[in-house]
N, C-alpha and C. Protein backbone atom coordinates (compact mmCIF):
# COMPACT_ATOMS: atom_id res chain seq x y z
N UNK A 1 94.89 21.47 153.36
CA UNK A 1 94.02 21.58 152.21
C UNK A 1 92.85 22.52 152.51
N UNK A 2 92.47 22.38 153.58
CA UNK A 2 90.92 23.22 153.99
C UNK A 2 91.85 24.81 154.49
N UNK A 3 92.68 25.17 154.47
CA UNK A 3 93.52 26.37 154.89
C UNK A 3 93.87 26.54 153.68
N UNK A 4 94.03 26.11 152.83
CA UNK A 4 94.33 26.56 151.49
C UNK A 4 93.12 27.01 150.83
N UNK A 5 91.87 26.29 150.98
CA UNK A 5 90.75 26.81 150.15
C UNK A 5 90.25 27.58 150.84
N UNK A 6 90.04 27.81 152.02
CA UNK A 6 89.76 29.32 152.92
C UNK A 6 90.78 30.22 152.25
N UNK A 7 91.89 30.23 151.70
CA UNK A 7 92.33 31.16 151.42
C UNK A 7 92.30 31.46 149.74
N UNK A 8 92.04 30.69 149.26
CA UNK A 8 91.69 31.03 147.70
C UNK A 8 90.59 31.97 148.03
N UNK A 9 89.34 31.13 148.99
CA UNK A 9 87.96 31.92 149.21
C UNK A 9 88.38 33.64 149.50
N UNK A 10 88.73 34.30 149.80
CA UNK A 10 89.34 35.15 150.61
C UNK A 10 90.21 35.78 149.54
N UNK A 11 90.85 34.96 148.75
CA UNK A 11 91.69 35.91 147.78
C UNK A 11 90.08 36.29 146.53
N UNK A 12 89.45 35.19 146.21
CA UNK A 12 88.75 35.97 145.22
C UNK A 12 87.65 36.82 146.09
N UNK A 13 87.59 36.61 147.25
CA UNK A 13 86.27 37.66 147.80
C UNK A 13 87.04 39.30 147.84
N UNK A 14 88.67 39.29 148.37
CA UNK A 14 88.97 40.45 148.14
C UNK A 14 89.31 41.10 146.93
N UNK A 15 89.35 40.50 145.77
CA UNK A 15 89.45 40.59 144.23
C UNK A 15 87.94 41.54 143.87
N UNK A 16 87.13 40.93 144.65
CA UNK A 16 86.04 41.14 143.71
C UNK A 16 85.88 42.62 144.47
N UNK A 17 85.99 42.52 145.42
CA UNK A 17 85.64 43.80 146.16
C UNK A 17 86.21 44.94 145.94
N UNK A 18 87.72 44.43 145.62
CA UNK A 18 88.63 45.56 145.12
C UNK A 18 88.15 45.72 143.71
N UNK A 19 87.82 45.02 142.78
CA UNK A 19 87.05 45.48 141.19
C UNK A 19 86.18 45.97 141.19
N UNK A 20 84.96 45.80 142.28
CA UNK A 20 83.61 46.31 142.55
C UNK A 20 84.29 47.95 142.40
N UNK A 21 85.29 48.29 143.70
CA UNK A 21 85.20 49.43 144.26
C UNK A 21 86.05 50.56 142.91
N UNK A 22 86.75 49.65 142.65
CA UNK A 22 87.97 50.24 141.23
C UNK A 22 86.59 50.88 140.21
N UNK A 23 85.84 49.82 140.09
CA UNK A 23 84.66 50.04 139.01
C UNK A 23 83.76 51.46 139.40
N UNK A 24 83.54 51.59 140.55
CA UNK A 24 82.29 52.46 140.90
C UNK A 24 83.47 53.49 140.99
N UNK A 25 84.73 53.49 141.82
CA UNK A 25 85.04 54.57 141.56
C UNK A 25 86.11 55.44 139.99
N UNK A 26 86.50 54.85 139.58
CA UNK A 26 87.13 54.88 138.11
C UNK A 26 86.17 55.32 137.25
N UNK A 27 85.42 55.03 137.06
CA UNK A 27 84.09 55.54 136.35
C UNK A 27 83.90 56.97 136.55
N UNK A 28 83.56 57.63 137.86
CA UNK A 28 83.53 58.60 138.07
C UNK A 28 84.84 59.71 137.93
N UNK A 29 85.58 59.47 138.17
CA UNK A 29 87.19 59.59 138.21
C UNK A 29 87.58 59.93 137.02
N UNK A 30 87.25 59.18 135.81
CA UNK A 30 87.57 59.16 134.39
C UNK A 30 86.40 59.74 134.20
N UNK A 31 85.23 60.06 134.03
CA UNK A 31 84.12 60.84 134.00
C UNK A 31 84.14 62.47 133.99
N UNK A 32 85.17 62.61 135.10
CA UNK A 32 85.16 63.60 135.36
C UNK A 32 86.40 64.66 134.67
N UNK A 33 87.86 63.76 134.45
CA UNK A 33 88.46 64.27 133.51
C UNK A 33 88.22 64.30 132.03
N UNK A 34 87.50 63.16 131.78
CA UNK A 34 87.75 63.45 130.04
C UNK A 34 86.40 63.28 129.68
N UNK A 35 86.04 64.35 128.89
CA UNK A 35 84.96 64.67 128.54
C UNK A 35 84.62 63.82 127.03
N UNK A 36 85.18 63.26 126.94
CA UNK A 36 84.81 62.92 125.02
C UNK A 36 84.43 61.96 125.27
N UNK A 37 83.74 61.21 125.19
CA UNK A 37 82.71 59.67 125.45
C UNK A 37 83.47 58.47 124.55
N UNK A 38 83.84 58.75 123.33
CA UNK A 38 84.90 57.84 122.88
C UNK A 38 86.16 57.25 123.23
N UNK A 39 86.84 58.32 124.15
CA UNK A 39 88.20 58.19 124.89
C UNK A 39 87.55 57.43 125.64
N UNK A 40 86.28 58.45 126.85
CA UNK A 40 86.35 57.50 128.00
C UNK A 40 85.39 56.30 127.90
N UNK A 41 85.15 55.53 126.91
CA UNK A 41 84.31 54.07 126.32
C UNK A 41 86.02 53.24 126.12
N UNK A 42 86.87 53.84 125.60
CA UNK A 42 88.09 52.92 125.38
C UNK A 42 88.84 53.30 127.34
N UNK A 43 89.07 53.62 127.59
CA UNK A 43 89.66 53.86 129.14
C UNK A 43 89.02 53.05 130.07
N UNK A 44 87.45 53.07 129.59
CA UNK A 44 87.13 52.44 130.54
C UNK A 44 86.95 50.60 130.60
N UNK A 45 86.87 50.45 129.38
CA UNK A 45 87.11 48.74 129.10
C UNK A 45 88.31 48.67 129.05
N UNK A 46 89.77 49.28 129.08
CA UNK A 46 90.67 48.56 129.29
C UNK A 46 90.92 49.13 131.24
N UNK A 47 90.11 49.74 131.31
CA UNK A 47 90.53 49.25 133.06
C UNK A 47 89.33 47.88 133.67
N UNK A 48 88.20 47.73 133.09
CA UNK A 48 87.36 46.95 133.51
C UNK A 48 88.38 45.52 132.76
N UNK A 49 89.06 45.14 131.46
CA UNK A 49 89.54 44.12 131.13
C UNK A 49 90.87 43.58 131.82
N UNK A 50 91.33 44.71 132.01
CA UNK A 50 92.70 44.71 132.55
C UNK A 50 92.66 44.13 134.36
N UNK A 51 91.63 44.72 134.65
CA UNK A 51 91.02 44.17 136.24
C UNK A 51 90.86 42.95 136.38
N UNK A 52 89.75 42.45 135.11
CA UNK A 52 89.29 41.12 134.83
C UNK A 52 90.35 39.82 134.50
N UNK A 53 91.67 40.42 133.97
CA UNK A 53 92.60 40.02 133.44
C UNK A 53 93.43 39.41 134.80
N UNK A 54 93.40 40.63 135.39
CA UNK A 54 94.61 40.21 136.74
C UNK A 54 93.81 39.47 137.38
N UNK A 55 92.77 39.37 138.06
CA UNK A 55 91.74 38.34 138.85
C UNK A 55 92.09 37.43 138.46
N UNK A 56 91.77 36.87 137.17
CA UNK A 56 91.57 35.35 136.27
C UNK A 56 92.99 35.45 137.05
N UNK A 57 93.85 35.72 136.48
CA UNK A 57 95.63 35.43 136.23
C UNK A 57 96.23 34.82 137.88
N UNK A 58 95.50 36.03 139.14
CA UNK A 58 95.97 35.51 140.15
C UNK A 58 94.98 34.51 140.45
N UNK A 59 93.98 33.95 140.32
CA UNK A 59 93.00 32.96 140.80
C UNK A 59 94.16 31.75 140.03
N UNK A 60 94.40 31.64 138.76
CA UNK A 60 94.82 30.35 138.35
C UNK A 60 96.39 30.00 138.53
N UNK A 61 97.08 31.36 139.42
CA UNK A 61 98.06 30.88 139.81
C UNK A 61 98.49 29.85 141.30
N UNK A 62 97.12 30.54 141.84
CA UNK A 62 96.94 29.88 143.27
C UNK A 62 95.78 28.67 143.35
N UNK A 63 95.08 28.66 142.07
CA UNK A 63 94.95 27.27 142.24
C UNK A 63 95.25 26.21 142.40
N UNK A 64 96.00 25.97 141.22
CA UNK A 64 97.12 24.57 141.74
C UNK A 64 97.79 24.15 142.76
N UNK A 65 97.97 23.01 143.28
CA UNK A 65 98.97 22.72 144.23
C UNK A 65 100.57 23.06 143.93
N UNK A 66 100.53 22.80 143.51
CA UNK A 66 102.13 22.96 142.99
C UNK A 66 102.08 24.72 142.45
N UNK A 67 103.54 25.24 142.52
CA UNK A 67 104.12 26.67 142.21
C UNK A 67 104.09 26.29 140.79
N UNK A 68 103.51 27.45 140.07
CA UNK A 68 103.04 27.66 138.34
C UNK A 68 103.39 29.14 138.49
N UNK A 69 104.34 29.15 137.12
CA UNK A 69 104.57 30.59 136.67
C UNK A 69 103.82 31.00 136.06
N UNK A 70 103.89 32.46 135.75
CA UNK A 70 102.90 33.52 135.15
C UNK A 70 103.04 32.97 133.61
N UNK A 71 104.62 32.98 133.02
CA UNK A 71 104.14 32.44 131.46
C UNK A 71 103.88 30.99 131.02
N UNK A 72 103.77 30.55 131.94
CA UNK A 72 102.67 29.12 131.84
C UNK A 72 101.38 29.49 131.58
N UNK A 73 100.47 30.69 132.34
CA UNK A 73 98.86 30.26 132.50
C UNK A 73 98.59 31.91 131.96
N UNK A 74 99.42 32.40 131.14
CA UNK A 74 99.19 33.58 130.55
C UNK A 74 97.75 33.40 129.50
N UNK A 75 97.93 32.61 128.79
CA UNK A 75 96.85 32.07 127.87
C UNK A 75 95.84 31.54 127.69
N UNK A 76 95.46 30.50 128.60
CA UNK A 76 94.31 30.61 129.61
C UNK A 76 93.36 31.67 130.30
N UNK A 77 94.44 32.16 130.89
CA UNK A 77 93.97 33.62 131.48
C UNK A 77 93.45 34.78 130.48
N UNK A 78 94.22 34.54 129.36
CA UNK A 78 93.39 35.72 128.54
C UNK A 78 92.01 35.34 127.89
N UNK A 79 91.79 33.73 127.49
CA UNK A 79 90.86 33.74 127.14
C UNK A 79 89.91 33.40 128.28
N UNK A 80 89.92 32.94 129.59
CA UNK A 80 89.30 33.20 130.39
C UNK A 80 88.24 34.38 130.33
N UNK A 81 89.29 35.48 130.53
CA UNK A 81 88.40 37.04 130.45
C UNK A 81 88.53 37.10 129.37
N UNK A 82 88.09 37.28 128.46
CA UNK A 82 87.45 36.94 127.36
C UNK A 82 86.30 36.86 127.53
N UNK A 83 86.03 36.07 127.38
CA UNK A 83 84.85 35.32 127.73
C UNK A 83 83.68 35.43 129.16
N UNK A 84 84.72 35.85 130.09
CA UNK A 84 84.29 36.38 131.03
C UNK A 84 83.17 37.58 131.31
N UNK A 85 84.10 38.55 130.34
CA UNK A 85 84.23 40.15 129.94
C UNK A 85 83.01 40.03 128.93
N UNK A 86 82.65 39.17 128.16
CA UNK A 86 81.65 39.15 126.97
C UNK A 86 79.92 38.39 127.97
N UNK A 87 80.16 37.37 129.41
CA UNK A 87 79.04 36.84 129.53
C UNK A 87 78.69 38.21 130.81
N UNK A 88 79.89 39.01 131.25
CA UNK A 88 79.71 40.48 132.13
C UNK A 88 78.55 41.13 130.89
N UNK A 89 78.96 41.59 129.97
CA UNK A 89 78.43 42.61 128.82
C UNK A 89 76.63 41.77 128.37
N UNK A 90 76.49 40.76 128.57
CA UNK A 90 75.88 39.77 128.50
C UNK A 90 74.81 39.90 129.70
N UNK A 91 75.15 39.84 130.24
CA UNK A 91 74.13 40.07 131.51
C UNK A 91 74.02 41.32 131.64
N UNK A 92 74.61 42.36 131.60
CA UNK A 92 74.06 43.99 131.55
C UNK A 92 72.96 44.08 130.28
N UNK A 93 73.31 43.35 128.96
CA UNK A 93 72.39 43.58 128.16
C UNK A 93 70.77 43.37 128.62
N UNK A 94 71.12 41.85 129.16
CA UNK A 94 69.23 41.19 129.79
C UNK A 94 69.32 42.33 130.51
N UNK A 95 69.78 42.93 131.59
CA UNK A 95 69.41 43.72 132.56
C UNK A 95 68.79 45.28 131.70
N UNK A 96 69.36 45.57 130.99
CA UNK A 96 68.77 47.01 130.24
C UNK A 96 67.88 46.22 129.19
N UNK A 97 67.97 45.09 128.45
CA UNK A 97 66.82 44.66 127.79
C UNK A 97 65.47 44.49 128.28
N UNK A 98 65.37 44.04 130.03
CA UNK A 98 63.93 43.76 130.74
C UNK A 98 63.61 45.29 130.93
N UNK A 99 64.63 46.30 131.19
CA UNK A 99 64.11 47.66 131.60
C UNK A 99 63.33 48.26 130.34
N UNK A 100 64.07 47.77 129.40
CA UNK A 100 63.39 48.93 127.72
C UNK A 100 62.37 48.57 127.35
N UNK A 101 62.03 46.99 127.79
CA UNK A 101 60.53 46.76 127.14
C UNK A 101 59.78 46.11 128.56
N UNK A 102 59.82 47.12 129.46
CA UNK A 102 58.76 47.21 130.39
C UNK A 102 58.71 46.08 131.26
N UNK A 103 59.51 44.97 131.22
CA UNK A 103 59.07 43.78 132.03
C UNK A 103 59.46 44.04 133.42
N UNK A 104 58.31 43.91 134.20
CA UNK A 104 58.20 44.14 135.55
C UNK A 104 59.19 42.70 136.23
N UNK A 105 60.34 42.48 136.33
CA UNK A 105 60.94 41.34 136.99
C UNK A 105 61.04 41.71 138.25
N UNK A 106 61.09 40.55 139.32
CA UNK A 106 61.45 40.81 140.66
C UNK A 106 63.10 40.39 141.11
N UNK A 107 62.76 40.68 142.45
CA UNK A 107 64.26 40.75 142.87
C UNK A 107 64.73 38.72 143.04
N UNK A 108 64.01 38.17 142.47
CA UNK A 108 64.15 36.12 142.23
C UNK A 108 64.50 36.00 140.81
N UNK A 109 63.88 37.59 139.80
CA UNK A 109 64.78 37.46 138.68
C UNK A 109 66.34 37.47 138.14
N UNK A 110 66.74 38.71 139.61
CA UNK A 110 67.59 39.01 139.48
C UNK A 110 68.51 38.04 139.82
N UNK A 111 68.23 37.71 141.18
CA UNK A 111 69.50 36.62 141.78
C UNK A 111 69.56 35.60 141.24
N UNK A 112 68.21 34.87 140.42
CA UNK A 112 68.69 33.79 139.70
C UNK A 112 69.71 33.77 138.63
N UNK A 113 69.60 35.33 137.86
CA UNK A 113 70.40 35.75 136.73
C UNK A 113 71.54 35.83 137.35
N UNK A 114 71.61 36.32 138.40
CA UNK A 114 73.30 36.37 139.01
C UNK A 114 74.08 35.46 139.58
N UNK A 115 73.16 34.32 139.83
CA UNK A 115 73.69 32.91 139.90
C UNK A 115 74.46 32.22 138.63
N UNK A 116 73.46 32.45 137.72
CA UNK A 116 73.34 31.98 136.40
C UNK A 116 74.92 32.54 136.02
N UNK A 117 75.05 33.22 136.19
CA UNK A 117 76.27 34.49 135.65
C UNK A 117 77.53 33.52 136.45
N UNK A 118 77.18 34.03 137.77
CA UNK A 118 78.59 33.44 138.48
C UNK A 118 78.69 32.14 138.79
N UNK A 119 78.03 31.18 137.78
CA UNK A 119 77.78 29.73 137.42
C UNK A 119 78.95 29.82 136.11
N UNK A 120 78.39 30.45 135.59
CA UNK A 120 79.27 30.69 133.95
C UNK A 120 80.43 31.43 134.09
N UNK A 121 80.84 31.97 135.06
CA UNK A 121 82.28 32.79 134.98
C UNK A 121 83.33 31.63 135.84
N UNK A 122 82.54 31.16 136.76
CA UNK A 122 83.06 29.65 137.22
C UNK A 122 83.94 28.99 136.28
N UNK A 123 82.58 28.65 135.33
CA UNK A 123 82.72 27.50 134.40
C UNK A 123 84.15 27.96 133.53
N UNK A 124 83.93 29.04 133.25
CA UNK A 124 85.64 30.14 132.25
C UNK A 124 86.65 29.52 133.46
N UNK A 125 86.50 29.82 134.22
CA UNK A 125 87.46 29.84 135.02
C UNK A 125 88.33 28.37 134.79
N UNK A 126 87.44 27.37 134.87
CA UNK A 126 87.80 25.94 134.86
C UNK A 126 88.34 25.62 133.62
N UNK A 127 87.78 26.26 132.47
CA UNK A 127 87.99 26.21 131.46
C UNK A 127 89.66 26.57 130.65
N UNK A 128 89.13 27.57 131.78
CA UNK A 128 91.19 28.24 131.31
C UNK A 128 92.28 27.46 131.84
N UNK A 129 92.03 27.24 133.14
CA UNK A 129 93.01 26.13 133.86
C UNK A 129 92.90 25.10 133.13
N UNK A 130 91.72 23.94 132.26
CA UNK A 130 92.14 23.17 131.27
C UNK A 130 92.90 23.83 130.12
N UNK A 131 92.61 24.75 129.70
CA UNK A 131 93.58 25.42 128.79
C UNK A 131 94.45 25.35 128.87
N UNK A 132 95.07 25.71 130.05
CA UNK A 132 96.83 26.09 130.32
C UNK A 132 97.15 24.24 130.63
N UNK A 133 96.56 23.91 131.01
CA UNK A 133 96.53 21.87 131.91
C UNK A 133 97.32 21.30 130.00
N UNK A 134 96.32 21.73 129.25
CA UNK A 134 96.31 21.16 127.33
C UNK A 134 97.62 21.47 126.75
N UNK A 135 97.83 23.02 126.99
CA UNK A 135 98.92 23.79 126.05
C UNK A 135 100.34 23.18 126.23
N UNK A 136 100.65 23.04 127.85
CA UNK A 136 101.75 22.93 128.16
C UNK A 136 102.27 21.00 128.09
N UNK A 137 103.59 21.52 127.12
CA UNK A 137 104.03 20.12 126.85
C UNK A 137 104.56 19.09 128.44
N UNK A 138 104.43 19.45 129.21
CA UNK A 138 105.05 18.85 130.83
C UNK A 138 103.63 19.40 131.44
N UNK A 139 102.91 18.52 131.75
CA UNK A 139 101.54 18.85 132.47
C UNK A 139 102.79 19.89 133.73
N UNK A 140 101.67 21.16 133.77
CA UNK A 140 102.16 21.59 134.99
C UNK A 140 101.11 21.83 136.33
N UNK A 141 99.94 21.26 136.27
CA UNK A 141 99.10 20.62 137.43
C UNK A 141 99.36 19.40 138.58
N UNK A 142 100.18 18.42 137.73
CA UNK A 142 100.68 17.22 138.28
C UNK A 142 101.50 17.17 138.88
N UNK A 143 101.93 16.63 140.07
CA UNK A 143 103.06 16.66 140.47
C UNK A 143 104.04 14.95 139.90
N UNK A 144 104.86 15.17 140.19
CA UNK A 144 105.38 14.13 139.66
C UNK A 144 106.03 13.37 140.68
């Protein structure tokens, strides 16, 4: 059990790192080929959703104890990120909202906000796995 959650730990720490790095560099990447700001505003939320998408999808496959297929926790997973993707857009807003009207915040503003954040993407997370736990007529969490 404790070798299993070291390794969930470890699958989402390399998730995030690999989205971090996809993000900073894709941006630039797509920046640099397509010049029209409309294309690259749609290119770039479906690689930031599509990222967000596969994370959720492999986190709630390896949660469970038991082996769960992909079209079991498909639905969950989408509204997961969802929601995810909207409290991300959500917290960039406060972040350019304290910059536009001058509020001097410190760096205890920030990390509390980023707690706050990865408190609430948690919470999706749990949320979707009850989702998929609800939908499916044969609980597929339980073992039997």
């Amino acid at each position: 059990n404790r070798l299993s959650s070291i390794m969930i730990f470890l699958l989402i720490l390399v998730a995030l790192l690999l989205e971090l790095i996809t993000m900073l560099f894709a941006n630039q990447i797509i920046n640099y080929i397509i010049k029209n700001m409309f294309i690259y505003s749609i290119i770039q939320f479906v690689i930031e959703f599509v990222l967000i998408y596969t994370i959720v999808l492999i986190i709630n496959k390896f949660v469970p104890p038991i082996k769960v297929y992909i079209r079991n926790i498909y639905i969950g997973s989408l509204f997961s990120s969802i929601i995810i993707y909207f409290i991300l857009l959500f917290f960039l807003f406060l972040i350019k909202l304290f910059e536009y009207i001058n509020i001097n915040f410190n760096i205890i503003t920030i990390i509390s906000l980023s707690f706050m954040m990865i408190y609430l993407i948690n919470f999706c997370i749990i949320l979707g796995l009850l989702i998929n736990y609800f939908i499916q007529k044969k609980p597929i969490f339980l073992e039997d």
